[in-house]
N, C-alpha and C. Protein backbone atom coordinates (compact mmCIF):
# COMPACT_ATOMS: atom_id res chain seq x y z
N UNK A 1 -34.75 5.74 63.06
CA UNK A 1 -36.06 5.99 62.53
C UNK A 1 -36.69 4.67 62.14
N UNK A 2 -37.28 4.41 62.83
CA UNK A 2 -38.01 2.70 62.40
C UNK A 2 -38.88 2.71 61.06
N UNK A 3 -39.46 3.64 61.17
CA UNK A 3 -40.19 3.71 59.44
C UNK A 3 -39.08 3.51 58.62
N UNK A 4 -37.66 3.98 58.89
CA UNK A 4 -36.97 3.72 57.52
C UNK A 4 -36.91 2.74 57.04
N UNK A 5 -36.61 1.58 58.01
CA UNK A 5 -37.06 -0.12 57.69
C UNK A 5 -38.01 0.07 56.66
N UNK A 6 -39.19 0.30 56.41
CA UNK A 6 -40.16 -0.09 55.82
C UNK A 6 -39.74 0.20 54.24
N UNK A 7 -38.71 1.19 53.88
CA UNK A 7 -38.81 1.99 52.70
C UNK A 7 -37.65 0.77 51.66
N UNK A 8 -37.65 0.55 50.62
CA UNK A 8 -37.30 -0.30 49.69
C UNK A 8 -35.95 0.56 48.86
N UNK A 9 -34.65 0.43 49.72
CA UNK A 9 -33.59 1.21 49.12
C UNK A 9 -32.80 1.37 47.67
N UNK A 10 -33.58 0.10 47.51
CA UNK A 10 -33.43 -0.46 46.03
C UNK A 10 -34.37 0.41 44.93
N UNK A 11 -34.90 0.87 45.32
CA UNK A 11 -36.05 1.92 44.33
C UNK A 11 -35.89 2.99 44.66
N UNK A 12 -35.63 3.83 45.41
CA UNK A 12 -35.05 5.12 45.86
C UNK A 12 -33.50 5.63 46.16
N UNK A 13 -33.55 6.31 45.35
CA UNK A 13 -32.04 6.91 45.50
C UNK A 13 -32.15 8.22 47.07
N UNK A 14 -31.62 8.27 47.66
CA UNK A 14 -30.95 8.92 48.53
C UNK A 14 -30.32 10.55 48.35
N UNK A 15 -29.74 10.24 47.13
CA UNK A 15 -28.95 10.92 46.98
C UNK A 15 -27.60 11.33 48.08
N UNK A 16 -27.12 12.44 47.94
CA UNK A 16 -25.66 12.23 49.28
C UNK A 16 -25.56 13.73 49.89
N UNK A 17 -25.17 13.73 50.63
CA UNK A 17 -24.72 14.74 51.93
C UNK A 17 -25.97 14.63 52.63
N UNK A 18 -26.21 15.86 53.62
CA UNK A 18 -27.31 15.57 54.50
C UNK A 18 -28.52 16.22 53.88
N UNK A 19 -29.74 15.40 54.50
CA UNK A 19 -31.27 15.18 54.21
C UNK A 19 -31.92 16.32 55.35
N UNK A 20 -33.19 16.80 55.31
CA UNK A 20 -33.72 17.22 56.25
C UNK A 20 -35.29 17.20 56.01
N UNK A 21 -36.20 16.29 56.96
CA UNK A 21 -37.24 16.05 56.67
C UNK A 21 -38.36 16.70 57.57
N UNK A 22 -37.38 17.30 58.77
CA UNK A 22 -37.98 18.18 59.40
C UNK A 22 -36.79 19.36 60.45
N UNK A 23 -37.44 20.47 60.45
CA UNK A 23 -36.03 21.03 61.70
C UNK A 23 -36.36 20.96 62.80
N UNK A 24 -35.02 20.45 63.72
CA UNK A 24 -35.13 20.31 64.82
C UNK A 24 -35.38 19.09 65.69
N UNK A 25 -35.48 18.16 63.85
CA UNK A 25 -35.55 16.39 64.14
C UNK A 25 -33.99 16.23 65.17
N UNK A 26 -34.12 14.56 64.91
CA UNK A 26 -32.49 14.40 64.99
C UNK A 26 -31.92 13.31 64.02
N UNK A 27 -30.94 13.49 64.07
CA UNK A 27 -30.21 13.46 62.62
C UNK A 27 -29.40 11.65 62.85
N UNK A 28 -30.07 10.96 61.58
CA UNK A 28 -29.64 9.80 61.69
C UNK A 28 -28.16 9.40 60.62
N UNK A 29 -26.98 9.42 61.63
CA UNK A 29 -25.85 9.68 61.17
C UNK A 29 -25.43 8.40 60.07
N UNK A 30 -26.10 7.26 60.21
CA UNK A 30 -25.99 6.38 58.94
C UNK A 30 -26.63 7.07 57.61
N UNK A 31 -27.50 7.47 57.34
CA UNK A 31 -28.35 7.66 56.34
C UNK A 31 -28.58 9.82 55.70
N UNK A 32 -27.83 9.86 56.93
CA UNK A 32 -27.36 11.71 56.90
C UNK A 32 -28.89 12.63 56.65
N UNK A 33 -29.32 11.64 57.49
CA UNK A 33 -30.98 12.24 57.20
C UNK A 33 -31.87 13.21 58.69
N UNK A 34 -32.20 14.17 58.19
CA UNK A 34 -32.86 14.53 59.85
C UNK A 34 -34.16 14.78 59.87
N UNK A 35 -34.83 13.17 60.77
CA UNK A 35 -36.74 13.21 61.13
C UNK A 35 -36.78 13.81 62.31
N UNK A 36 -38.02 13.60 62.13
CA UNK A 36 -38.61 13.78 63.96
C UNK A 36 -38.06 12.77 64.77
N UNK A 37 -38.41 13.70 65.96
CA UNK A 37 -37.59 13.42 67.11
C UNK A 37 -38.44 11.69 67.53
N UNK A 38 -39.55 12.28 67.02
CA UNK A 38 -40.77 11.28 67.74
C UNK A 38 -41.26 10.75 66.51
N UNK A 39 -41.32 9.00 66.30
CA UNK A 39 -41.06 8.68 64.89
C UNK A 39 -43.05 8.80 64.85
N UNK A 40 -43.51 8.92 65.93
CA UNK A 40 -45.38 9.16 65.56
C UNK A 40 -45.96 10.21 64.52
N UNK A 41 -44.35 10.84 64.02
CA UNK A 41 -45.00 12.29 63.71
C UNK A 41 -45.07 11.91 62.30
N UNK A 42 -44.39 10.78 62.24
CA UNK A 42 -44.63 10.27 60.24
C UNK A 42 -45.09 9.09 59.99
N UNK A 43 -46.40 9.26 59.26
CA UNK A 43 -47.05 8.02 59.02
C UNK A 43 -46.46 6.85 58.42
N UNK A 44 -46.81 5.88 58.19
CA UNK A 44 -46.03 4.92 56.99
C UNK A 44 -46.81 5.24 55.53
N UNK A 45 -48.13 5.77 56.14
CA UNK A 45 -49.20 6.14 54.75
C UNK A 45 -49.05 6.88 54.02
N UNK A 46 -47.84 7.81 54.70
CA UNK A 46 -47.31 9.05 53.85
C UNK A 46 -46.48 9.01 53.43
N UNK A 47 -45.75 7.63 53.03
CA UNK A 47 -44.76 7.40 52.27
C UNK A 47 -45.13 6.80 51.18
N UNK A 48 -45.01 7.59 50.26
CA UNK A 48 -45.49 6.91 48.60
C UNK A 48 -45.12 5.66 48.12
């Protein structure tokens, strides 16, 4: 997920087991998180 780059891990906790930010994303096995398939579908603007 290339947006994840952008996000500051140091100020956000994660928390643990798996994430789901959309269904039917695919699932990024470092970070146990699942986006879109297609990273166009999430802005960077919509990350607070």
């Amino acid at each position: 997920m290339p947006w994840f780059s952008k996000l500051d891990l140091e100020k956000i906790s994660l928390g643990s087991g798996k994430r789901q930010v959309v269904e039917g994303g695919r699932l990024d096995k470092k970070y146990q998180i699942t986006g879109p398939k297609d990273s166009s579908e999430i802005l960077l603007e919509d990350i607070p």
